[in-house]
C-alpha atoms as a PDB file:
ATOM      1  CA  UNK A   1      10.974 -17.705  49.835  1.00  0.00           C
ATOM      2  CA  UNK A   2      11.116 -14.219  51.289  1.00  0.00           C
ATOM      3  CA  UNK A   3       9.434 -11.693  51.300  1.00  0.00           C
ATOM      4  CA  UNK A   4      11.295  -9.729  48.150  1.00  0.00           C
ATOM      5  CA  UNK A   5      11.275 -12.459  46.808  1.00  0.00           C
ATOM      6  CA  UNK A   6       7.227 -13.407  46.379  1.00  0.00           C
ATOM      7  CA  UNK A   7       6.674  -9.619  45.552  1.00  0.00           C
ATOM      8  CA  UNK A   8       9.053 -10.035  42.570  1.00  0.00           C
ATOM      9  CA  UNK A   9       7.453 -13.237  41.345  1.00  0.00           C
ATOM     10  CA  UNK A  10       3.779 -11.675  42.096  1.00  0.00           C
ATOM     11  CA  UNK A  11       4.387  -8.624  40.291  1.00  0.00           C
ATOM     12  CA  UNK A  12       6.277 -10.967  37.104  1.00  0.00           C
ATOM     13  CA  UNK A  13       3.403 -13.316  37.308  1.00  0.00           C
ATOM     14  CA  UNK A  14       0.392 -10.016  36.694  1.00  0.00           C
ATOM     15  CA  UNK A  15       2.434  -8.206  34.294  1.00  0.00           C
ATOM     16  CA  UNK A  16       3.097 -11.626  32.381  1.00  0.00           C
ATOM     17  CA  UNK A  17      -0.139 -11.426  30.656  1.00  0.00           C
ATOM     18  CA  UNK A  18       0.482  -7.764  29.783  1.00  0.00           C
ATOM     19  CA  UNK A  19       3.169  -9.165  27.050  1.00  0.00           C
ATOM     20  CA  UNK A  20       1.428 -11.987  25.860  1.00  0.00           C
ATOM     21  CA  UNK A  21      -1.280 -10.103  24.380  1.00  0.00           C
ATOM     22  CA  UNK A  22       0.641  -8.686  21.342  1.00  0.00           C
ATOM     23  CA  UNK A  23      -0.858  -6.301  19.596  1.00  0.00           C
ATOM     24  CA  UNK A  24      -2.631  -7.655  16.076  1.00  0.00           C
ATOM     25  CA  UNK A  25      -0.536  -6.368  12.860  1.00  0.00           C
ATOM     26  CA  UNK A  26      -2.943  -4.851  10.476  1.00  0.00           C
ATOM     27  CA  UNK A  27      -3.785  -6.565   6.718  1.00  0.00           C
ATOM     28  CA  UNK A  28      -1.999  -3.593   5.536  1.00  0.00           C
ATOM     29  CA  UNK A  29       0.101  -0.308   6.591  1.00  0.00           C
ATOM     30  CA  UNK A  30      -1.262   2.969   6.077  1.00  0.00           C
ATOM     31  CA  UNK A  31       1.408   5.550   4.447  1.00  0.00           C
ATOM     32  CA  UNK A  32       1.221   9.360   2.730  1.00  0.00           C
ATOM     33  CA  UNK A  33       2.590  10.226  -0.401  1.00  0.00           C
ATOM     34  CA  UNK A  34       4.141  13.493  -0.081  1.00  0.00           C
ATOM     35  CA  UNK A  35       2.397  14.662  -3.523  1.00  0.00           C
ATOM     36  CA  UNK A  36      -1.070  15.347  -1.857  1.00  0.00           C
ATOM     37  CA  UNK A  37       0.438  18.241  -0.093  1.00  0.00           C
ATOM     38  CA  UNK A  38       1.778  19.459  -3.211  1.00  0.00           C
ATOM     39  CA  UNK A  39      -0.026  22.409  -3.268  1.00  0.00           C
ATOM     40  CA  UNK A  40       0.868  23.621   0.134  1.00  0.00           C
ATOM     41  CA  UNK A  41       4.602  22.214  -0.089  1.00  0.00           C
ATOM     42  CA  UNK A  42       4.683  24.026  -3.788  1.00  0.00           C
ATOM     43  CA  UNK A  43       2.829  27.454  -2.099  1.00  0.00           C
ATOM     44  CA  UNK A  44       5.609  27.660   0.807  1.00  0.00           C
ATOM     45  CA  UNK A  45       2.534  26.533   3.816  1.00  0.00           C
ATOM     46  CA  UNK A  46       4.746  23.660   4.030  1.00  0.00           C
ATOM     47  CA  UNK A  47       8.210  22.206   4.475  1.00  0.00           C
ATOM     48  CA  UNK A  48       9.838  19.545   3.868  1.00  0.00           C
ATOM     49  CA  UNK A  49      11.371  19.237   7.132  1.00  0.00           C
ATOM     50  CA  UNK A  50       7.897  19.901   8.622  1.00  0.00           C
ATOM     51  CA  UNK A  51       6.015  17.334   6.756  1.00  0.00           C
ATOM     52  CA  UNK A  52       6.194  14.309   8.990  1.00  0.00           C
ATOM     53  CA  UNK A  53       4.568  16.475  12.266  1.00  0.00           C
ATOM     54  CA  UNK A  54       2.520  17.833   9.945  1.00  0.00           C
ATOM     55  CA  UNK A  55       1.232  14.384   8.716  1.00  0.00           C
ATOM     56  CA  UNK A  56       1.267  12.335  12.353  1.00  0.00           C
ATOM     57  CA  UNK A  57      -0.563  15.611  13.663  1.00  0.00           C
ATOM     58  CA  UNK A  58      -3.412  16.052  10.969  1.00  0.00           C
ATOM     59  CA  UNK A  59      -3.900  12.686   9.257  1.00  0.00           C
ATOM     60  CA  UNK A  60      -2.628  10.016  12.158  1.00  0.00           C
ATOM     61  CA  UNK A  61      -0.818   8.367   9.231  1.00  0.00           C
ATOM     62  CA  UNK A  62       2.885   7.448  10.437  1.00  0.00           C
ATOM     63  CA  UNK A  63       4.427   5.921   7.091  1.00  0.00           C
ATOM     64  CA  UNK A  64       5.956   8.979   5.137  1.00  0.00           C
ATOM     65  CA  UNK A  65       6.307   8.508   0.670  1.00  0.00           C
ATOM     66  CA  UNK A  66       8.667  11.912  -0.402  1.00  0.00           C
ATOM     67  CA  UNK A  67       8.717  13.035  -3.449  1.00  0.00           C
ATOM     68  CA  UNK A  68      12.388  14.510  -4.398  1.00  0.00           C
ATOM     69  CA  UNK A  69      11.402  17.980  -6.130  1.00  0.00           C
ATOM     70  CA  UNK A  70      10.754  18.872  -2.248  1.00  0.00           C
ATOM     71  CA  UNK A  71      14.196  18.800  -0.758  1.00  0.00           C
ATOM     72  CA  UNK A  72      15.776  18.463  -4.761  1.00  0.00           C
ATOM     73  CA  UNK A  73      19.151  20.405  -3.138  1.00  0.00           C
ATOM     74  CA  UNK A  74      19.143  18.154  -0.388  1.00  0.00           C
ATOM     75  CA  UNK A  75      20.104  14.583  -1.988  1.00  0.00           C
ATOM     76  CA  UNK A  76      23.454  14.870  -0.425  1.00  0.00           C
ATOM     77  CA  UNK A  77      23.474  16.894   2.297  1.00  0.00           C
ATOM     78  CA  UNK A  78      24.030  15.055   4.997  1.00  0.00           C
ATOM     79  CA  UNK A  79      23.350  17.415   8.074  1.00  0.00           C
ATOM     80  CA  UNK A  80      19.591  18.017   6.175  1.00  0.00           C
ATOM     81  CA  UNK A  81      19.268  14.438   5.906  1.00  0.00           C
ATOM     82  CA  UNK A  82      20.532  13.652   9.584  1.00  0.00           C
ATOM     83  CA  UNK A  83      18.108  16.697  11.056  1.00  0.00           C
ATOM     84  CA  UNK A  84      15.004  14.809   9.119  1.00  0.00           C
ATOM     85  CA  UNK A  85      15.722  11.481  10.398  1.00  0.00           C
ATOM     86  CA  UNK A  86      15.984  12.669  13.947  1.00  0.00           C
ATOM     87  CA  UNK A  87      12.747  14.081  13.031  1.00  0.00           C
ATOM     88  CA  UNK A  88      10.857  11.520  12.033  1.00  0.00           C
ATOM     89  CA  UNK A  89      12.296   9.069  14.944  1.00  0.00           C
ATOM     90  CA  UNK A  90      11.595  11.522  17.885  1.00  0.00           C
ATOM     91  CA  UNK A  91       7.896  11.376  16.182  1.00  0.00           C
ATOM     92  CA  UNK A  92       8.099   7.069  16.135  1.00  0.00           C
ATOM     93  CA  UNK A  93       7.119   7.286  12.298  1.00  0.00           C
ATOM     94  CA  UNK A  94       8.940   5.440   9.368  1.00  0.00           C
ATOM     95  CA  UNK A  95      10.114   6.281   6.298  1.00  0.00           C
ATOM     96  CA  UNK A  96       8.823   4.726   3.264  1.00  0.00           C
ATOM     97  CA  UNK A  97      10.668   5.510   0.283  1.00  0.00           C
ATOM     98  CA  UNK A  98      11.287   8.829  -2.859  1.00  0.00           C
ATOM     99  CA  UNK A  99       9.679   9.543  -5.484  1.00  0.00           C
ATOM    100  CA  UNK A 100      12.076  10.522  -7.780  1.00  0.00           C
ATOM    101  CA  UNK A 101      11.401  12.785 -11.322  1.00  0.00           C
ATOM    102  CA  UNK A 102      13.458  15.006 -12.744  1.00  0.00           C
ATOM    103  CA  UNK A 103      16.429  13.254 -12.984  1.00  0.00           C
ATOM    104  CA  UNK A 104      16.376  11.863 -16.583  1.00  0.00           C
ATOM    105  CA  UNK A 105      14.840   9.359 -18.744  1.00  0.00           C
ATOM    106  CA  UNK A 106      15.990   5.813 -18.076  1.00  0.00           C
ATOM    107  CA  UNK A 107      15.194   4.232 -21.770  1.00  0.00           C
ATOM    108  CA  UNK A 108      16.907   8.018 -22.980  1.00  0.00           C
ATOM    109  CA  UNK A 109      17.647   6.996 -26.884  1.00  0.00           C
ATOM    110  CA  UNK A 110      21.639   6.856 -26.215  1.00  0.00           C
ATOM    111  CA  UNK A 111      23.424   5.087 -24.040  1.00  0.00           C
ATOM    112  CA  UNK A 112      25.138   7.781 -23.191  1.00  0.00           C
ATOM    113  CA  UNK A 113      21.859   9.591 -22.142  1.00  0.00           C
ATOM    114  CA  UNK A 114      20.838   6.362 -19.962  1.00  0.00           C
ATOM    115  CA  UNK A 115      23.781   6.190 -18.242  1.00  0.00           C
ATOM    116  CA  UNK A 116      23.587   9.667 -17.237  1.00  0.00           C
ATOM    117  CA  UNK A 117      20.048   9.526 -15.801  1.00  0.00           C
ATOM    118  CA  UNK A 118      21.635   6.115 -13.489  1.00  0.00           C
ATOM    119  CA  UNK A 119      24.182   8.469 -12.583  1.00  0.00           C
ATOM    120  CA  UNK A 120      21.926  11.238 -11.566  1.00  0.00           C
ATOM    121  CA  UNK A 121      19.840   9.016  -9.788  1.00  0.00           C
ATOM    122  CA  UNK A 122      22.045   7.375  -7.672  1.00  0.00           C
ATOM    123  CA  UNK A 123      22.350  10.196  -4.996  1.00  0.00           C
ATOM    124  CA  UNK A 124      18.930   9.183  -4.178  1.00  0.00           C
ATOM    125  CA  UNK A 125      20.167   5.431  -3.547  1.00  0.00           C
ATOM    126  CA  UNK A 126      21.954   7.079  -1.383  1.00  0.00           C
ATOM    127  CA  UNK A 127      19.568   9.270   0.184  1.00  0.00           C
ATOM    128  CA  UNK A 128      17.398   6.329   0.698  1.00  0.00           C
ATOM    129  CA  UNK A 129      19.647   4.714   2.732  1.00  0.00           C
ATOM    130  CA  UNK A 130      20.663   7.139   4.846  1.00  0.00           C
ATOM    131  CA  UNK A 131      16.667   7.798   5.427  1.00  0.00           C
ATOM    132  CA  UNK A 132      16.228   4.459   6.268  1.00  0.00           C
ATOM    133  CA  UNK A 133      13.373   4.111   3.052  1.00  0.00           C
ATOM    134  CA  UNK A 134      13.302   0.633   1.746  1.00  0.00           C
ATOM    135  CA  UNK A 135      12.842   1.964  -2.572  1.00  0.00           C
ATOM    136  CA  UNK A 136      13.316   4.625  -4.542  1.00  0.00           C
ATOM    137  CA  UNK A 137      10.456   5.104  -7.737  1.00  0.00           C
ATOM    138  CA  UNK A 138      11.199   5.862 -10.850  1.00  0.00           C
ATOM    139  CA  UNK A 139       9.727   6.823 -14.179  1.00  0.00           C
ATOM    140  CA  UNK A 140      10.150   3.965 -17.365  1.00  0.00           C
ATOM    141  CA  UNK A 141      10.338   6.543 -20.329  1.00  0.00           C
ATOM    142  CA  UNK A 142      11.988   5.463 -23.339  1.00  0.00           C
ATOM    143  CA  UNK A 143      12.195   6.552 -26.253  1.00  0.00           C
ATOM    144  CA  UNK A 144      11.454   4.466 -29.709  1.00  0.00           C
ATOM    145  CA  UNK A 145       8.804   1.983 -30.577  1.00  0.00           C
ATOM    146  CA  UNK A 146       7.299  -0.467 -27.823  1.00  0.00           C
ATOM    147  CA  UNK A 147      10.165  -2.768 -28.172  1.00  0.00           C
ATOM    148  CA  UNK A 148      12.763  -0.565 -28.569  1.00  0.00           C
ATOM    149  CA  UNK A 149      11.693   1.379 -25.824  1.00  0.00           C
ATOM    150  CA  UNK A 150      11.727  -1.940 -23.465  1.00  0.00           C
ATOM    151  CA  UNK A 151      15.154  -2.643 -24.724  1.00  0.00           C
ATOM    152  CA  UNK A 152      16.422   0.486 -23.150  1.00  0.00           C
ATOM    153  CA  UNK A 153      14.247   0.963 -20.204  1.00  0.00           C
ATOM    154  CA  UNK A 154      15.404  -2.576 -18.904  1.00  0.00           C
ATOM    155  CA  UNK A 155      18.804  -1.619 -19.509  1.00  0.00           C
ATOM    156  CA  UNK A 156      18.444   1.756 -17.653  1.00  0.00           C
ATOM    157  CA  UNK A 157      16.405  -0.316 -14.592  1.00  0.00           C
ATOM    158  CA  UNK A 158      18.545  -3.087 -14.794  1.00  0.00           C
ATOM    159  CA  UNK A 159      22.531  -0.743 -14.217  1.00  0.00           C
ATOM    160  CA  UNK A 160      20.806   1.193 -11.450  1.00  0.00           C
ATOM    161  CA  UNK A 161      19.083  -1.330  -9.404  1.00  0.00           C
ATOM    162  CA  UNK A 162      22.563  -3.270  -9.948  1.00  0.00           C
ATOM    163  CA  UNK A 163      24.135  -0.092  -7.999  1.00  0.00           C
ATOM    164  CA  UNK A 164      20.797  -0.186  -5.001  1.00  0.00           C
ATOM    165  CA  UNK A 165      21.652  -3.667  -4.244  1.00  0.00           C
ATOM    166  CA  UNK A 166      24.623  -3.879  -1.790  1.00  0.00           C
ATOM    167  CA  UNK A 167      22.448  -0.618  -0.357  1.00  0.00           C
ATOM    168  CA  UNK A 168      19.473  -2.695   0.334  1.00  0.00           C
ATOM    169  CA  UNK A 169      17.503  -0.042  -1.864  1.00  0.00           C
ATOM    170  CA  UNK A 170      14.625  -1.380  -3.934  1.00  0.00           C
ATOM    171  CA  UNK A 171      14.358   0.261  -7.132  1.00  0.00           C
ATOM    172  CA  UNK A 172      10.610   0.617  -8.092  1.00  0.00           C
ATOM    173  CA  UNK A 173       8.553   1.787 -11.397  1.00  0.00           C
ATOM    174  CA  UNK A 174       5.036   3.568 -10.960  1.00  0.00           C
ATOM    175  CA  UNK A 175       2.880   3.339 -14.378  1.00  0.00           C
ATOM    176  CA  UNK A 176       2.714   6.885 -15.138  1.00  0.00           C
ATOM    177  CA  UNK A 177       2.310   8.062 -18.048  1.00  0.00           C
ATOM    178  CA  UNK A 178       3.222   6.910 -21.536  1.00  0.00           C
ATOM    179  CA  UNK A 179       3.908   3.427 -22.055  1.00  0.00           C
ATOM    180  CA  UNK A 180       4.636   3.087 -18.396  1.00  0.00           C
ATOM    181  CA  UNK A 181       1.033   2.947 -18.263  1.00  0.00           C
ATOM    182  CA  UNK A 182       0.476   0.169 -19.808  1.00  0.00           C
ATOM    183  CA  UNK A 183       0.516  -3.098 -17.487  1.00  0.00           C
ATOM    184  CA  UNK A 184       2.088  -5.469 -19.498  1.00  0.00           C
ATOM    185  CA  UNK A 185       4.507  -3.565 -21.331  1.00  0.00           C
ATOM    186  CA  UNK A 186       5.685  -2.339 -17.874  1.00  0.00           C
ATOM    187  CA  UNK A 187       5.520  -6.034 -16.391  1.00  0.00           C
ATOM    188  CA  UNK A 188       7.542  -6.921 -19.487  1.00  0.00           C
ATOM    189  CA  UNK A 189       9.775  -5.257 -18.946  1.00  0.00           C
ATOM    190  CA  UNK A 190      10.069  -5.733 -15.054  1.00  0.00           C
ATOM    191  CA  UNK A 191       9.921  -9.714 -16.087  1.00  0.00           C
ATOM    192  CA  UNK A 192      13.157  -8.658 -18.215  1.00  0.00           C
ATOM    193  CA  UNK A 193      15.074  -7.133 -15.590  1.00  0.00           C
ATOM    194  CA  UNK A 194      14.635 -10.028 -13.574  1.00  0.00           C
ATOM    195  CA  UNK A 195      16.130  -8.493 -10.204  1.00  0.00           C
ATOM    196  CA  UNK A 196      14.657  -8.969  -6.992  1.00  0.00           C
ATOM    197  CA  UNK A 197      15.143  -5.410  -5.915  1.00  0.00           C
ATOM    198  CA  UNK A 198      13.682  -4.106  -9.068  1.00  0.00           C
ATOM    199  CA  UNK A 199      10.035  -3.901  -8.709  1.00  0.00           C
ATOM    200  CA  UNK A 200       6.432  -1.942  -9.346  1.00  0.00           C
ATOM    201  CA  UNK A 201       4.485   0.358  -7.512  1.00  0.00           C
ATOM    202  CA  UNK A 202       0.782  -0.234  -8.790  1.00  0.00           C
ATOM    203  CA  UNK A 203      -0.813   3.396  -8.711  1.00  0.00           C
ATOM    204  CA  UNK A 204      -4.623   2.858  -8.949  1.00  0.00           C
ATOM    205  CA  UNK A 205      -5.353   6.147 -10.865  1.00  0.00           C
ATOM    206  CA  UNK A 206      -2.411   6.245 -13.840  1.00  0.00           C
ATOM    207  CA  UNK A 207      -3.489   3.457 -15.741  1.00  0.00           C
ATOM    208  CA  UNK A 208      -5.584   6.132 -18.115  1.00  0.00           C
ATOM    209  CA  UNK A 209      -7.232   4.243 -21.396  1.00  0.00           C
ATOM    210  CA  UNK A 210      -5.931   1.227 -19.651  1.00  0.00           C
ATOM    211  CA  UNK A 211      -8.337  -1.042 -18.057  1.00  0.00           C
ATOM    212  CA  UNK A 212      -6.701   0.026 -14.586  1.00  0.00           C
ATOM    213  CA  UNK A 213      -7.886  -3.742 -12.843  1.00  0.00           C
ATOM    214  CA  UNK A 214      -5.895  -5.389 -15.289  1.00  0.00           C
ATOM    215  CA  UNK A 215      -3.109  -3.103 -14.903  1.00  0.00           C
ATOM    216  CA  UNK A 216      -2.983  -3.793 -10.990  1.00  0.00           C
ATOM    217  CA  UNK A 217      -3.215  -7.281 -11.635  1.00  0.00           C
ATOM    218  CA  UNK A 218      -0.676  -7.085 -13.900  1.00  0.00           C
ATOM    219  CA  UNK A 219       1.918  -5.027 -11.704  1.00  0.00           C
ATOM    220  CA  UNK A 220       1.226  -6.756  -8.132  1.00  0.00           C
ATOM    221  CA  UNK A 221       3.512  -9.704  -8.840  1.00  0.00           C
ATOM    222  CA  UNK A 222       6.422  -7.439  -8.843  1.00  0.00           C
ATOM    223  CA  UNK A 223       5.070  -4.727  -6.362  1.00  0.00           C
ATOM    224  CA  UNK A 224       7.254  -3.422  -3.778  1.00  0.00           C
ATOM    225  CA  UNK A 225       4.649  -0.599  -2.927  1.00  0.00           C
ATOM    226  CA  UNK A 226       0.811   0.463  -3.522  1.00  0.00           C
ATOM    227  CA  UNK A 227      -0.292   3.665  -4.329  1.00  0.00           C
ATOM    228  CA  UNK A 228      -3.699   4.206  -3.184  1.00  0.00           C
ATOM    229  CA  UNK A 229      -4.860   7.476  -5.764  1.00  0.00           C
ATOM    230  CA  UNK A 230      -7.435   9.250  -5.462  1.00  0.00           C
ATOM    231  CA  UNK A 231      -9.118  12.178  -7.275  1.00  0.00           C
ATOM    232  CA  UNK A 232     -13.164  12.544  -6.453  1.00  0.00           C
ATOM    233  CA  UNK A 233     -15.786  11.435  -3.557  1.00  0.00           C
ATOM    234  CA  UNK A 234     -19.459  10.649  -3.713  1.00  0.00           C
ATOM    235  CA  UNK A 235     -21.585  11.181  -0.612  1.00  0.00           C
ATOM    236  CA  UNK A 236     -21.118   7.615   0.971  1.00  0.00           C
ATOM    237  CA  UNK A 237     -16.917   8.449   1.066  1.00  0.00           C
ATOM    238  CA  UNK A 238     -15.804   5.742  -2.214  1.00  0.00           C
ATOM    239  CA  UNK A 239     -13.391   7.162  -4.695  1.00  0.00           C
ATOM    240  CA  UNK A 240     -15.907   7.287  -7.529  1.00  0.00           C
ATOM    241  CA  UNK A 241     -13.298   7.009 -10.727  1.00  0.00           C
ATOM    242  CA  UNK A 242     -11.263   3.557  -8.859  1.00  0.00           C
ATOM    243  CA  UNK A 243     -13.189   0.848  -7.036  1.00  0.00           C
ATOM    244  CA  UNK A 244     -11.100   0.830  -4.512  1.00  0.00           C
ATOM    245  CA  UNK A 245     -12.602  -2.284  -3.162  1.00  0.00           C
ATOM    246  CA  UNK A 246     -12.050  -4.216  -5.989  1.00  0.00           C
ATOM    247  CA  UNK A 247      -8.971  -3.075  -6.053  1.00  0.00           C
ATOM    248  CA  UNK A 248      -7.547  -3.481  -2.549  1.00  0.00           C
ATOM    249  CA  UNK A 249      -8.915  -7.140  -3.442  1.00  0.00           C
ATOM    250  CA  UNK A 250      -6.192  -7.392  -6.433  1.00  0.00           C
ATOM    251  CA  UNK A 251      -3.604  -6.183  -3.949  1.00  0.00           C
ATOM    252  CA  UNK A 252      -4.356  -8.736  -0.939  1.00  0.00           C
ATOM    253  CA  UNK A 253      -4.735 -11.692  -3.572  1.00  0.00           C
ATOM    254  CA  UNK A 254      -1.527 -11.132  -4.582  1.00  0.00           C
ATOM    255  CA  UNK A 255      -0.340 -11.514  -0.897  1.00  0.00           C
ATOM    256  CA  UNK A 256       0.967  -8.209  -0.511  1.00  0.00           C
ATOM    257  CA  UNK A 257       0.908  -6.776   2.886  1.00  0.00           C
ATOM    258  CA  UNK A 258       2.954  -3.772   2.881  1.00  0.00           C
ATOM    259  CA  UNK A 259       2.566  -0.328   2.778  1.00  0.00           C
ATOM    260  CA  UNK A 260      -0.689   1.355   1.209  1.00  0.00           C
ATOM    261  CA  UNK A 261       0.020   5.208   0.213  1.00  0.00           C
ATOM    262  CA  UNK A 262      -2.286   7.474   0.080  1.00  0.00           C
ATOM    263  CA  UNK A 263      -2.181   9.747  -2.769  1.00  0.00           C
ATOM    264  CA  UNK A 264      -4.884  12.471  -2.931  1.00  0.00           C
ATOM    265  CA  UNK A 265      -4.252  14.511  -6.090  1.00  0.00           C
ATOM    266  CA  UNK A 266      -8.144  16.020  -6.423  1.00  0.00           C
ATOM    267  CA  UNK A 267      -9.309  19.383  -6.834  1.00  0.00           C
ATOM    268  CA  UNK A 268     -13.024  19.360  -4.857  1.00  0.00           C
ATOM    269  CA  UNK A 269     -11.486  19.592  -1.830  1.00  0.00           C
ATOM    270  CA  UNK A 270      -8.441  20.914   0.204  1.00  0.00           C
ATOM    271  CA  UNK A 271      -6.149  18.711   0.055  1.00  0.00           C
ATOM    272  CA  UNK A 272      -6.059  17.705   3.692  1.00  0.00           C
ATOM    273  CA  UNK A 273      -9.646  16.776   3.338  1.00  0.00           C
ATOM    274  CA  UNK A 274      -9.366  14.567   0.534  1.00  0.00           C
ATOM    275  CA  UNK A 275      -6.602  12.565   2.063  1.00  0.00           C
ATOM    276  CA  UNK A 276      -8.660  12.489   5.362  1.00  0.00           C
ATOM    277  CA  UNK A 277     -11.280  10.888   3.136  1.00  0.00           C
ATOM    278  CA  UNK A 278      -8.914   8.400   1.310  1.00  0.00           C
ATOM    279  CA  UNK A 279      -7.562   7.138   4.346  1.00  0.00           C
ATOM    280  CA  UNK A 280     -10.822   6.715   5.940  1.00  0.00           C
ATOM    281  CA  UNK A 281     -11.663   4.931   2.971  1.00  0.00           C
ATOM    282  CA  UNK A 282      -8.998   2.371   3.106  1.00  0.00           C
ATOM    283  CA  UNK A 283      -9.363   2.020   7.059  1.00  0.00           C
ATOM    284  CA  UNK A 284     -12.952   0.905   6.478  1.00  0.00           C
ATOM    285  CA  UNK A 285     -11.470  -1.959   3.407  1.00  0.00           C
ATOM    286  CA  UNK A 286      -9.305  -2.996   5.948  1.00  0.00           C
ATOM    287  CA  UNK A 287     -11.242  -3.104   8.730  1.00  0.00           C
ATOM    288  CA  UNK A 288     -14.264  -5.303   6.153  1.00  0.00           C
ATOM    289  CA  UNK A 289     -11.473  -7.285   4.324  1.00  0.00           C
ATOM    290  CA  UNK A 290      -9.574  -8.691   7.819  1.00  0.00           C
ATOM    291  CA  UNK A 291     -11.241 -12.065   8.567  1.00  0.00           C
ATOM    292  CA  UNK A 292     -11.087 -12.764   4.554  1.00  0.00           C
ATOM    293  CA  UNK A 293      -7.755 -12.156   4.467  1.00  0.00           C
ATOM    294  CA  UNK A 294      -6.427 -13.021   8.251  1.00  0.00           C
ATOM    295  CA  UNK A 295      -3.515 -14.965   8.152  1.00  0.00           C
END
């Protein structure tokens, strides 16, 4: 053996351990939902295209949630699209999915009305893909009575997630608002689609007179998503309307290990403060709930 060659073998043999060590993956991924900036996005402190610095700078949170009223125009423009990818690679962050409102109701009375709302929602299928976002979320507003509203919102669900398929996009319901907000309507109806890239997105603080534990427990078998919302703050830093503990625990029972977002939608406290505080928050779970949950 030469020379050369013993160096090359020497300096193989003390990086070796170097990859070996991988680095632990984390019970859970920390992302931002574009909403708690909504106030500084809606004000004009804040763009769009400046939201991803903005959020690896400020919050050290590197999985970005959009919400489309923020680029609205944007859906298919490709250069706008292609400029905020580039973005958000050069900064080594990913992006998570769009929220999407505004677009229509999917359970809309007619079926001319539901198949309008697919339509306009399918440029955020799109939009999705080109982003590189694994879902889109969407609202489950119907009109009628509890069943008939079902009836229609599974129909709605069931056309478009048919078109996100061969796109790889999920297509996921938050509970928010009406009977969205109730867990097992919503998981009914979910149940009743009966795709796999049809799903939930569990948000801790819209479950309203619901009991909101039963709600998550409801929603997690289908969850594609978690959003982490929060509103208010005692002194020791827990969100005092959600447990979040007891929570987080519904979540990691039902084996889900994806993204957590944080959604601050409060009013005590700028808004980069409270989701300073919710992240913090759901660091410290994490950080208490990893030998429970380790794989």
């Amino acid at each position: 053996m030469n020379r050369r060659t013993f160096i090359t073998l020497s300096s193989a043999a003390a990086v070796a351990p170097a990859f070996a060590a991988k680095e632990e993956k984390p019970l859970f991924e920390i992302s931002l939902a574009q909403w708690s900036l909504h106030r500084a996005l809606h004000g004009g402190k804040l763009d769009n295209l400046d939201w991803p610095a903005y959020t690896k700078e400020n919050f050290g949170i590197m999985g970005l949630e959009y919400v489309n009223q923020f680029f609205k125009t944007k859906a298919k423009d490709q250069k706008y699209l292609k400029e905020l990818n580039r973005r958000v690679d050069d900064l080594g962050m990913t992006n998570v999915l769009i929220m999407i409102d505004g677009e229509g109701h999917l359970g809309a009375t007619s079926k001319e009305k539901r198949a309008k709302t697919v339509e306009n929602h399918k440029k955020w299928v799109e939009a999705a893909k080109t982003l590189g976002c694994h879902s889109i979320r969407v609202n489950a507003h119907g009109d009628g009575s509890r069943e008939e509203a079902a009836k229609k919102v599974t129909e709605g669900l069931h056309s478009l997630s048919s078109f996100a398929a061969p796109l790889g996009i999920n297509v996921i319901v938050e509970n928010h608002g009406g009977l969205s907000s109730d867990g097992q309507w919503l998981a009914g109806v979910l149940a009743a689609v009966n795709l796999p890239n049809c799903g939930s997105l569990p948000d801790f603080g819209n479950f309203h007179d619901y009991d909101r534990y039963q709600g998550i427990r409801e929603l997690m078998p289908f969850a594609k998503g978690v959003s982490a919302k929060s509103r208010k703050f005692n002194e020791e830093g827990d969100e005092v309307e959600t447990d979040f503990r007891e929570a987080m625990k519904i979540v990691l029972d039902a084996n889900y290990r994806g993204w957590v977002g944080v959604e601050w939608e409060g009013r005590g406290m700028s808004e980069d403060e409270g989701i300073k505080k919710t992240k913090a928050l759901l660091e410290t779970i994490r950080e208490e709930m990893a030998t429970e949950y380790a794989a």
